[in-house]
PDB file of N, CA and C in Angstrom:
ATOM      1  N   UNK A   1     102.936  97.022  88.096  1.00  0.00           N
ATOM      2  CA  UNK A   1     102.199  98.224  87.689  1.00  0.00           C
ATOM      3  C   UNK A   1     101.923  99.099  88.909  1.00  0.00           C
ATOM      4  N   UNK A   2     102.438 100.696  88.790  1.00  0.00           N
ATOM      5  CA  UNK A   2     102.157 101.001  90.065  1.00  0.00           C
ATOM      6  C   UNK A   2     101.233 101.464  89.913  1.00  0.00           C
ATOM      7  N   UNK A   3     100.173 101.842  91.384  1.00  0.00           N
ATOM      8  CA  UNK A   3      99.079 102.140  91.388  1.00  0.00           C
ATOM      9  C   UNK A   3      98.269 103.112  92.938  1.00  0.00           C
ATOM     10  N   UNK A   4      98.163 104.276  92.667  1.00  0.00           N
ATOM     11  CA  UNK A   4      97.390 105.362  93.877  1.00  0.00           C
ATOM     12  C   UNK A   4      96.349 104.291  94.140  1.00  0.00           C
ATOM     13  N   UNK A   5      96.332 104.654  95.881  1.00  0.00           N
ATOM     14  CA  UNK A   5      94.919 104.210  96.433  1.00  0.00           C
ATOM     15  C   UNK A   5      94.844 105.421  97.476  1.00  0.00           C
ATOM     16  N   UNK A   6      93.179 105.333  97.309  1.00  0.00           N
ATOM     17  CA  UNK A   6      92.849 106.618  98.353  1.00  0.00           C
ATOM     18  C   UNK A   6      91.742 106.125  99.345  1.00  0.00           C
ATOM     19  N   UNK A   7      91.784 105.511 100.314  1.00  0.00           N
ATOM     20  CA  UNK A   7      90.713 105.488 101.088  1.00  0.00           C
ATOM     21  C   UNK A   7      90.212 106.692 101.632  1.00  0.00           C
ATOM     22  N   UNK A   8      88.380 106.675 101.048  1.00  0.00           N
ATOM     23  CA  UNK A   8      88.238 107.673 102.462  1.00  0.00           C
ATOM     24  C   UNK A   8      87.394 107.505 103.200  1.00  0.00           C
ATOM     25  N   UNK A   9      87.429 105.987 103.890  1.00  0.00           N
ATOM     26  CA  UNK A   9      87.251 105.911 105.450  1.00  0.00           C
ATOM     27  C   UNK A   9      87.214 107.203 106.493  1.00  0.00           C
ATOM     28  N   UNK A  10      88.917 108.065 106.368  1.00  0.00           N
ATOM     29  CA  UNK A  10      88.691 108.641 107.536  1.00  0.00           C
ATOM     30  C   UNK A  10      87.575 110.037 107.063  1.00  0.00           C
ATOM     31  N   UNK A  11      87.545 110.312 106.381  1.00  0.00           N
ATOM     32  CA  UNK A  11      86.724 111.189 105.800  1.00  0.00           C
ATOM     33  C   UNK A  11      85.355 111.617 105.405  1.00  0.00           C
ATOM     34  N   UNK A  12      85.070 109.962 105.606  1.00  0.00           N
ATOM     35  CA  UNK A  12      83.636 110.029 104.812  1.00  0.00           C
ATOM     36  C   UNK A  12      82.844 110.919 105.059  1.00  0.00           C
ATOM     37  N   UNK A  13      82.968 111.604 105.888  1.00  0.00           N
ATOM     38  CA  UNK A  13      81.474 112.994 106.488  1.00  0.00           C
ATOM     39  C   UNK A  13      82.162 114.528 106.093  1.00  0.00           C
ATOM     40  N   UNK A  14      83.380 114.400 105.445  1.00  0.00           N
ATOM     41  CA  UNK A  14      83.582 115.929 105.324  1.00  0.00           C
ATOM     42  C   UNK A  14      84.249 115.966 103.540  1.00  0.00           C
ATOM     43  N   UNK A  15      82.696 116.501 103.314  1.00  0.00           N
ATOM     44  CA  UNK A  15      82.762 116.838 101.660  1.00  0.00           C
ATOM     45  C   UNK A  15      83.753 117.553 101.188  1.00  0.00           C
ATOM     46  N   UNK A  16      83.882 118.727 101.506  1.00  0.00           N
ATOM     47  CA  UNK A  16      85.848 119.311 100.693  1.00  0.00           C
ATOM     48  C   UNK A  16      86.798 118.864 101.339  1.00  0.00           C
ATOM     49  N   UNK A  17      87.073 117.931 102.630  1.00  0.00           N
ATOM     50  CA  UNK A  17      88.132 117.008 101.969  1.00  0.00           C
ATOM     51  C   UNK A  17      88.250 115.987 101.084  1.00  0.00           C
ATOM     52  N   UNK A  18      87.029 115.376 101.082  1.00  0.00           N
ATOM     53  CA  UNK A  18      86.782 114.033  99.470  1.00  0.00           C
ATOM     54  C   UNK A  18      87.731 115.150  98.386  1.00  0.00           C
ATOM     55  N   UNK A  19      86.351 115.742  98.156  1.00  0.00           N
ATOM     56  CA  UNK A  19      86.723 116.577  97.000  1.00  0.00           C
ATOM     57  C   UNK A  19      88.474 116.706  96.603  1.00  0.00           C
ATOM     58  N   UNK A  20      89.125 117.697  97.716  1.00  0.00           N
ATOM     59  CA  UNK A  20      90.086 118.006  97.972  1.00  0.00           C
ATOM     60  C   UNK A  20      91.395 116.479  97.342  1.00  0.00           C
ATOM     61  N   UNK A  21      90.759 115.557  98.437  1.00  0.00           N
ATOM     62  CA  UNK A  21      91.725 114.090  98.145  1.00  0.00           C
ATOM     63  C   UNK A  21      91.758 113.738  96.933  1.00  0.00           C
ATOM     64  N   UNK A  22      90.306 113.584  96.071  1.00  0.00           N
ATOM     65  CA  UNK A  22      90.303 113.416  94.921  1.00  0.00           C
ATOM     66  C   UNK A  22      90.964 114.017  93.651  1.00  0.00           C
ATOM     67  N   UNK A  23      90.623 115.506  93.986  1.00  0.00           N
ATOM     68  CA  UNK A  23      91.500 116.405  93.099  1.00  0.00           C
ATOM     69  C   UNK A  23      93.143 115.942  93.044  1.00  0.00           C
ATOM     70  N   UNK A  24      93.823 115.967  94.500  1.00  0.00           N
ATOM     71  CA  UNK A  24      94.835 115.665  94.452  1.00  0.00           C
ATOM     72  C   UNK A  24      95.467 114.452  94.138  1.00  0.00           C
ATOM     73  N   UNK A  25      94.578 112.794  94.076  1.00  0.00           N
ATOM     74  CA  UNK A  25      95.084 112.042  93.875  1.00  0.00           C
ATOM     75  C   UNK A  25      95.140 111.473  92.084  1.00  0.00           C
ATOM     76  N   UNK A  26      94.066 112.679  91.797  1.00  0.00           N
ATOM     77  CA  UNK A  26      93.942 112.527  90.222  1.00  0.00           C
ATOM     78  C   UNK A  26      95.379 113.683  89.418  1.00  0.00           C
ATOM     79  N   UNK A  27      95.503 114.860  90.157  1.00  0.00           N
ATOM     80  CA  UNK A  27      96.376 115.538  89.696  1.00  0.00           C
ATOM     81  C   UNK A  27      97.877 114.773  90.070  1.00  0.00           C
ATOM     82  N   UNK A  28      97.831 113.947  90.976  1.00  0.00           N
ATOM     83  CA  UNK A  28      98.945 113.083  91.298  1.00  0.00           C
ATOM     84  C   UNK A  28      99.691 111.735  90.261  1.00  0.00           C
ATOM     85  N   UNK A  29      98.488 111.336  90.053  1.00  0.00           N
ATOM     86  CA  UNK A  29      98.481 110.684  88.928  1.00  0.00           C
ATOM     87  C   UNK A  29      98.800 110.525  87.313  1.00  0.00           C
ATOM     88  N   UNK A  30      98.285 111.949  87.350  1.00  0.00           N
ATOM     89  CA  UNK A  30      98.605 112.415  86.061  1.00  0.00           C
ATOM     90  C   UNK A  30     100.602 113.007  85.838  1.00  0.00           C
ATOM     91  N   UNK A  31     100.801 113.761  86.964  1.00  0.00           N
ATOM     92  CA  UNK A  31     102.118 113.824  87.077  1.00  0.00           C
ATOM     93  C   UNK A  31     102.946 112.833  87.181  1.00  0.00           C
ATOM     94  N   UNK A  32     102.706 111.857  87.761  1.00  0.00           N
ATOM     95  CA  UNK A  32     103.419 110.884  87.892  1.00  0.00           C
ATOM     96  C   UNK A  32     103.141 109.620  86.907  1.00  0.00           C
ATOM     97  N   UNK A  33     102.451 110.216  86.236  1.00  0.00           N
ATOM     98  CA  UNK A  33     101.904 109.284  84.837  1.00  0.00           C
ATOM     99  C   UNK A  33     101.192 107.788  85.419  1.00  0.00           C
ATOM    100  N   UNK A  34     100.806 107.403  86.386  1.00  0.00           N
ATOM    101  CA  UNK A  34      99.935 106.059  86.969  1.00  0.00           C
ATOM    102  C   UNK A  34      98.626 105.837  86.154  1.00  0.00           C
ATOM    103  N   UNK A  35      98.680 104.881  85.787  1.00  0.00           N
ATOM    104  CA  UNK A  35      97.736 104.461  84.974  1.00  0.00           C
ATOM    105  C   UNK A  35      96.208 103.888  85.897  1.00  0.00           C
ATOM    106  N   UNK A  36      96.487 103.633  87.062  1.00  0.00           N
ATOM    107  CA  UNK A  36      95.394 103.196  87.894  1.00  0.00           C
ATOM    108  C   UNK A  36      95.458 103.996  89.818  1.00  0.00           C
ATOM    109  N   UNK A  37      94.092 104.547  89.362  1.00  0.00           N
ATOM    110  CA  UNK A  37      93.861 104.761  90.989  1.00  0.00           C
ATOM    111  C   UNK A  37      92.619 104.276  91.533  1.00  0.00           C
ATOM    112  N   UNK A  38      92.681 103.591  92.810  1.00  0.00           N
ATOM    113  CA  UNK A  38      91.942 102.824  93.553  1.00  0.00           C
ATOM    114  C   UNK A  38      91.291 103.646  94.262  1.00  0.00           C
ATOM    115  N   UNK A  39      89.822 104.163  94.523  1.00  0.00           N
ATOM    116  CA  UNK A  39      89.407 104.664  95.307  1.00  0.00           C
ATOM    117  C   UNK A  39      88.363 103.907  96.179  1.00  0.00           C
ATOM    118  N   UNK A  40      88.474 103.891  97.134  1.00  0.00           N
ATOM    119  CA  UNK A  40      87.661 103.093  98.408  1.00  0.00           C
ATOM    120  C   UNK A  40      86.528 103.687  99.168  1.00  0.00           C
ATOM    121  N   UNK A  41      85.785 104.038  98.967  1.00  0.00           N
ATOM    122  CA  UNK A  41      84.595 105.054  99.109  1.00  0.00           C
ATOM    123  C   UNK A  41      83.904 104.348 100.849  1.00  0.00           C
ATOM    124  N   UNK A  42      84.430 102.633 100.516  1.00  0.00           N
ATOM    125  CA  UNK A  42      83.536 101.825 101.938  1.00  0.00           C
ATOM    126  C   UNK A  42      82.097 101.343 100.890  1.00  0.00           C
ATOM    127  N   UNK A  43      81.607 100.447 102.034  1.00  0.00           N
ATOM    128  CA  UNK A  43      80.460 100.163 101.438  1.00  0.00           C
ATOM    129  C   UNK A  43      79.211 100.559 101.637  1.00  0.00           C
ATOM    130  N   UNK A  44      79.059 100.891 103.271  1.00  0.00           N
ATOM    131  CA  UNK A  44      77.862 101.955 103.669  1.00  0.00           C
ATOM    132  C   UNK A  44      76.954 102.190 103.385  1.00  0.00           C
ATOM    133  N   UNK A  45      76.270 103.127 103.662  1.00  0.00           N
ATOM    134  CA  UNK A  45      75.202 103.405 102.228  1.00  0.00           C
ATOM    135  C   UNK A  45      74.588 103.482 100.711  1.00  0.00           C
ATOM    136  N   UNK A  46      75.821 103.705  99.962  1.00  0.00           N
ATOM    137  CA  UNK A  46      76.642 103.775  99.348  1.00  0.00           C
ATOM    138  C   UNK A  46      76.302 105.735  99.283  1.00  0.00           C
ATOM    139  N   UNK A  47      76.114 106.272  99.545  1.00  0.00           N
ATOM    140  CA  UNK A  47      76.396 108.170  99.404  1.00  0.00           C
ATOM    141  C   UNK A  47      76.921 108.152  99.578  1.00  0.00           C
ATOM    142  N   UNK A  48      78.306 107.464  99.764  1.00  0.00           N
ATOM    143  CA  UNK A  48      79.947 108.026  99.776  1.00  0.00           C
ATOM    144  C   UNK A  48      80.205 107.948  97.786  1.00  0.00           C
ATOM    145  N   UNK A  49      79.820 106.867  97.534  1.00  0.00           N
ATOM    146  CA  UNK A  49      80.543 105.991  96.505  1.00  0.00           C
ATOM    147  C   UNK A  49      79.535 107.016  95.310  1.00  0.00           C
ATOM    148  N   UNK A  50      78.136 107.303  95.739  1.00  0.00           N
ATOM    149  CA  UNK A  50      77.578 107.996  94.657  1.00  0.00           C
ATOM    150  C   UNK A  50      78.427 109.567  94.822  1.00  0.00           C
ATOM    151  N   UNK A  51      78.889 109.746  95.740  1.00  0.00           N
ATOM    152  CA  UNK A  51      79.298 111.465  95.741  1.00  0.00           C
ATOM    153  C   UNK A  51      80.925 111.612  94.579  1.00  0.00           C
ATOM    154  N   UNK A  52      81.207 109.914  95.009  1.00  0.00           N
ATOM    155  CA  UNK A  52      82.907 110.462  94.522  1.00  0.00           C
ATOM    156  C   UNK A  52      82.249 109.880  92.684  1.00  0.00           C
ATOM    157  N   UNK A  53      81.774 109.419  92.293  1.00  0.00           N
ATOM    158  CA  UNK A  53      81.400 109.034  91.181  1.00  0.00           C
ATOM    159  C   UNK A  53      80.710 110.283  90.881  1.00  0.00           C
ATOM    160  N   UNK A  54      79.542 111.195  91.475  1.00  0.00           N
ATOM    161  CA  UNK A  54      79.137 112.523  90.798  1.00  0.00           C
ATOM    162  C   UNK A  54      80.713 113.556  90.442  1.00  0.00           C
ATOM    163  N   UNK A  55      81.716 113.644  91.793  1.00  0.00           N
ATOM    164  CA  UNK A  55      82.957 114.502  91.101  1.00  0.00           C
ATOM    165  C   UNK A  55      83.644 114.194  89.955  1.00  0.00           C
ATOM    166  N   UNK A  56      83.827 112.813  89.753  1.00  0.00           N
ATOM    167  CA  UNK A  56      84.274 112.072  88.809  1.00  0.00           C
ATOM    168  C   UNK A  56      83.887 112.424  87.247  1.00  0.00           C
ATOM    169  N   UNK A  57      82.285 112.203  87.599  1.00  0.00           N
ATOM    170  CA  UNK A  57      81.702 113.164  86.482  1.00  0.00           C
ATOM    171  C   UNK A  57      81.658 113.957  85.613  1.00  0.00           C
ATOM    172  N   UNK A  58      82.032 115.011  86.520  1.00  0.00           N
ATOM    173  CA  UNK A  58      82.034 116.585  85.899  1.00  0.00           C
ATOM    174  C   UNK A  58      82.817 116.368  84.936  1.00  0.00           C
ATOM    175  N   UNK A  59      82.343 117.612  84.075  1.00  0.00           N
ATOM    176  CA  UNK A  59      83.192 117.395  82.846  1.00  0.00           C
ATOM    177  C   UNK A  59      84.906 118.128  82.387  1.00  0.00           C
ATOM    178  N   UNK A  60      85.356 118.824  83.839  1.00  0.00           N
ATOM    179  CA  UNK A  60      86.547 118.826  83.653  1.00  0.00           C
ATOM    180  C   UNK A  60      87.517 117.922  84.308  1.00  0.00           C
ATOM    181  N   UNK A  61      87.061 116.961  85.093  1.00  0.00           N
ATOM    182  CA  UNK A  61      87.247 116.059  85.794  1.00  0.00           C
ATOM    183  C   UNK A  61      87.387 114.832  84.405  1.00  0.00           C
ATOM    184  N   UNK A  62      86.548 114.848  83.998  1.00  0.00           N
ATOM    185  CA  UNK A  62      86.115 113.324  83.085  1.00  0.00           C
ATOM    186  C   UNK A  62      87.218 113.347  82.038  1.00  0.00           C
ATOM    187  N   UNK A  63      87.381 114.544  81.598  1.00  0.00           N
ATOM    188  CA  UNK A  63      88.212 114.467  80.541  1.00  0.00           C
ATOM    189  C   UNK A  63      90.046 114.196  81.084  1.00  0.00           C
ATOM    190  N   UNK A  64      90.034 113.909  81.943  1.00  0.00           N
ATOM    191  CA  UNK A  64      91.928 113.619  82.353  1.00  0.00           C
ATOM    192  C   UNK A  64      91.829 112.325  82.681  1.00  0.00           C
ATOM    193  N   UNK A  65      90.788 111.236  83.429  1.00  0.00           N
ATOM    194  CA  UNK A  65      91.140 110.472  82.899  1.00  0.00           C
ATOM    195  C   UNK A  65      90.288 109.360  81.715  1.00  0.00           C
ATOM    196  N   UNK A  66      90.609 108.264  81.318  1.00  0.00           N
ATOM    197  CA  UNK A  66      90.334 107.618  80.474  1.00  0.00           C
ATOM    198  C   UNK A  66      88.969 106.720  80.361  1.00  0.00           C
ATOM    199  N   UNK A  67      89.309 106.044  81.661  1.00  0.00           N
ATOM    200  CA  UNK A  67      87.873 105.687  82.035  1.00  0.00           C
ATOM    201  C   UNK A  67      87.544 105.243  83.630  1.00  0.00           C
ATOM    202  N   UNK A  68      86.724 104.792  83.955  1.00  0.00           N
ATOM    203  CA  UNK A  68      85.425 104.114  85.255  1.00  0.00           C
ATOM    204  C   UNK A  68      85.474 103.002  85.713  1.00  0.00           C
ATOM    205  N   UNK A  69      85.721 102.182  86.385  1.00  0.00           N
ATOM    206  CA  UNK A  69      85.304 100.792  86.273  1.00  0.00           C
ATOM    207  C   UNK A  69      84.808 100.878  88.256  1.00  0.00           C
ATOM    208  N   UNK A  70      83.835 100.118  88.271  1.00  0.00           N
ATOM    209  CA  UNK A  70      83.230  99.898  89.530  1.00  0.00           C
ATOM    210  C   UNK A  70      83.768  98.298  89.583  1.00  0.00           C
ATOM    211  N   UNK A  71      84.556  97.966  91.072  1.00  0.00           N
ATOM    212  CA  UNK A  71      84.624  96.627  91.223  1.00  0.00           C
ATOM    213  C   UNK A  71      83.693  95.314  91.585  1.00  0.00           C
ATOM    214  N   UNK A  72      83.676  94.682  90.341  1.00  0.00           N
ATOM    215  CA  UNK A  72      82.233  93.905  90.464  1.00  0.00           C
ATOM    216  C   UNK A  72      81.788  92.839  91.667  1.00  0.00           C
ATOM    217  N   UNK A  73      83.120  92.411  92.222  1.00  0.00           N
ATOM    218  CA  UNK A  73      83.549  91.847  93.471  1.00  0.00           C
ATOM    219  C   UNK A  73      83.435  92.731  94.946  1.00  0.00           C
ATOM    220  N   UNK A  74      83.827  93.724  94.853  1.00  0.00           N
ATOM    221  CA  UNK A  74      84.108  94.591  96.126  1.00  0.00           C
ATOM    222  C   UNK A  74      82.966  95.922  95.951  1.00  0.00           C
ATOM    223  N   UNK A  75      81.871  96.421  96.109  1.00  0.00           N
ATOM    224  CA  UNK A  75      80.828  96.944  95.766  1.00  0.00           C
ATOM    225  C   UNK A  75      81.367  98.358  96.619  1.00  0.00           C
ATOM    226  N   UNK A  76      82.652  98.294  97.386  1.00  0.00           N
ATOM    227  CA  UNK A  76      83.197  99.663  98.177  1.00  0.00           C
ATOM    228  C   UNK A  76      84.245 100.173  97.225  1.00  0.00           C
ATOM    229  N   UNK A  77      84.272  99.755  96.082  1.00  0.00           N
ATOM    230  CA  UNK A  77      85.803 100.013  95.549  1.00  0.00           C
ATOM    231  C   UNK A  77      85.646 100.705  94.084  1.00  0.00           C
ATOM    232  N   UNK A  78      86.397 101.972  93.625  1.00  0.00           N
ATOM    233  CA  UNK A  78      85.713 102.108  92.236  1.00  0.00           C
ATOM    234  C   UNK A  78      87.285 101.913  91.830  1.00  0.00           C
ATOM    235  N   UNK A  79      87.739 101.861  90.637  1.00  0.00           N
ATOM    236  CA  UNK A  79      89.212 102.476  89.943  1.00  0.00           C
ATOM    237  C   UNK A  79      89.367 103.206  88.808  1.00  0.00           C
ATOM    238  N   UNK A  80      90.035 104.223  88.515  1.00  0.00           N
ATOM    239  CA  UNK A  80      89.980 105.655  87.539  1.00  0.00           C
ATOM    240  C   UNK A  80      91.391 105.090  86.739  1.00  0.00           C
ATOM    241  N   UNK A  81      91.091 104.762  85.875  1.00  0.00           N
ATOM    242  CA  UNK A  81      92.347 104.290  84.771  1.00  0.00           C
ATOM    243  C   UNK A  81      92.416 105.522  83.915  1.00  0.00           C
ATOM    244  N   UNK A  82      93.836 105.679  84.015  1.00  0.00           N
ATOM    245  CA  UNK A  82      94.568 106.923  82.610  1.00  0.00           C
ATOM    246  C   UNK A  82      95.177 106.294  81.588  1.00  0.00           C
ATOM    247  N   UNK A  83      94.707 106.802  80.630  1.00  0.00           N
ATOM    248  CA  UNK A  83      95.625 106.529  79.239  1.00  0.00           C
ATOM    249  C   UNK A  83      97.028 107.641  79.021  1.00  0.00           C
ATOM    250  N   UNK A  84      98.360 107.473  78.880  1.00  0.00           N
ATOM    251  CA  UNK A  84      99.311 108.261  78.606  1.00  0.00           C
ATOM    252  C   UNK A  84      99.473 108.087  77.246  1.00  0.00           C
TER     253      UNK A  84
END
């Protein structure tokens, strides 16, 4: 099963590139029809992991993909599953 991963380690302090990565790895996804993307937010504070979960949110965002899952094991890790 293939599957996007996006760390953003190198990023974590600059908000429109998250944004930016995110947009693109969700519009990536969808083109390329991937049913799972891994996003790695780190474990930190967690205000990385709450920021990419608020974009996630929004409601033109929410509706492309399917659903959420936070990894119950790895507390740095979320994954955005699409339905085709």
């Amino acid at each position: 099963m293939a599957k996007l991963v996006l760390d953003l380690h190198p990023i974590y302090n600059k908000g429109k590139a998250i944004d930016d990565a995110l947009n693109d790895i969700i519009q990536e996804a969808l083109e390329k029809k991937i049913k799972t993307v891994e996003i790695i937010p780190g474990k930190g504070s967690g205000q990385l992991k709450k920021k990419v979960i608020r974009f996630l949110d929004q409601k033109h965002i929410k509706k492309k993909y399917h659903r959420l899952d936070k990894d119950s094991k790895n507390f740095g890790r979320l994954f955005v599953y699409f339905k085709f």
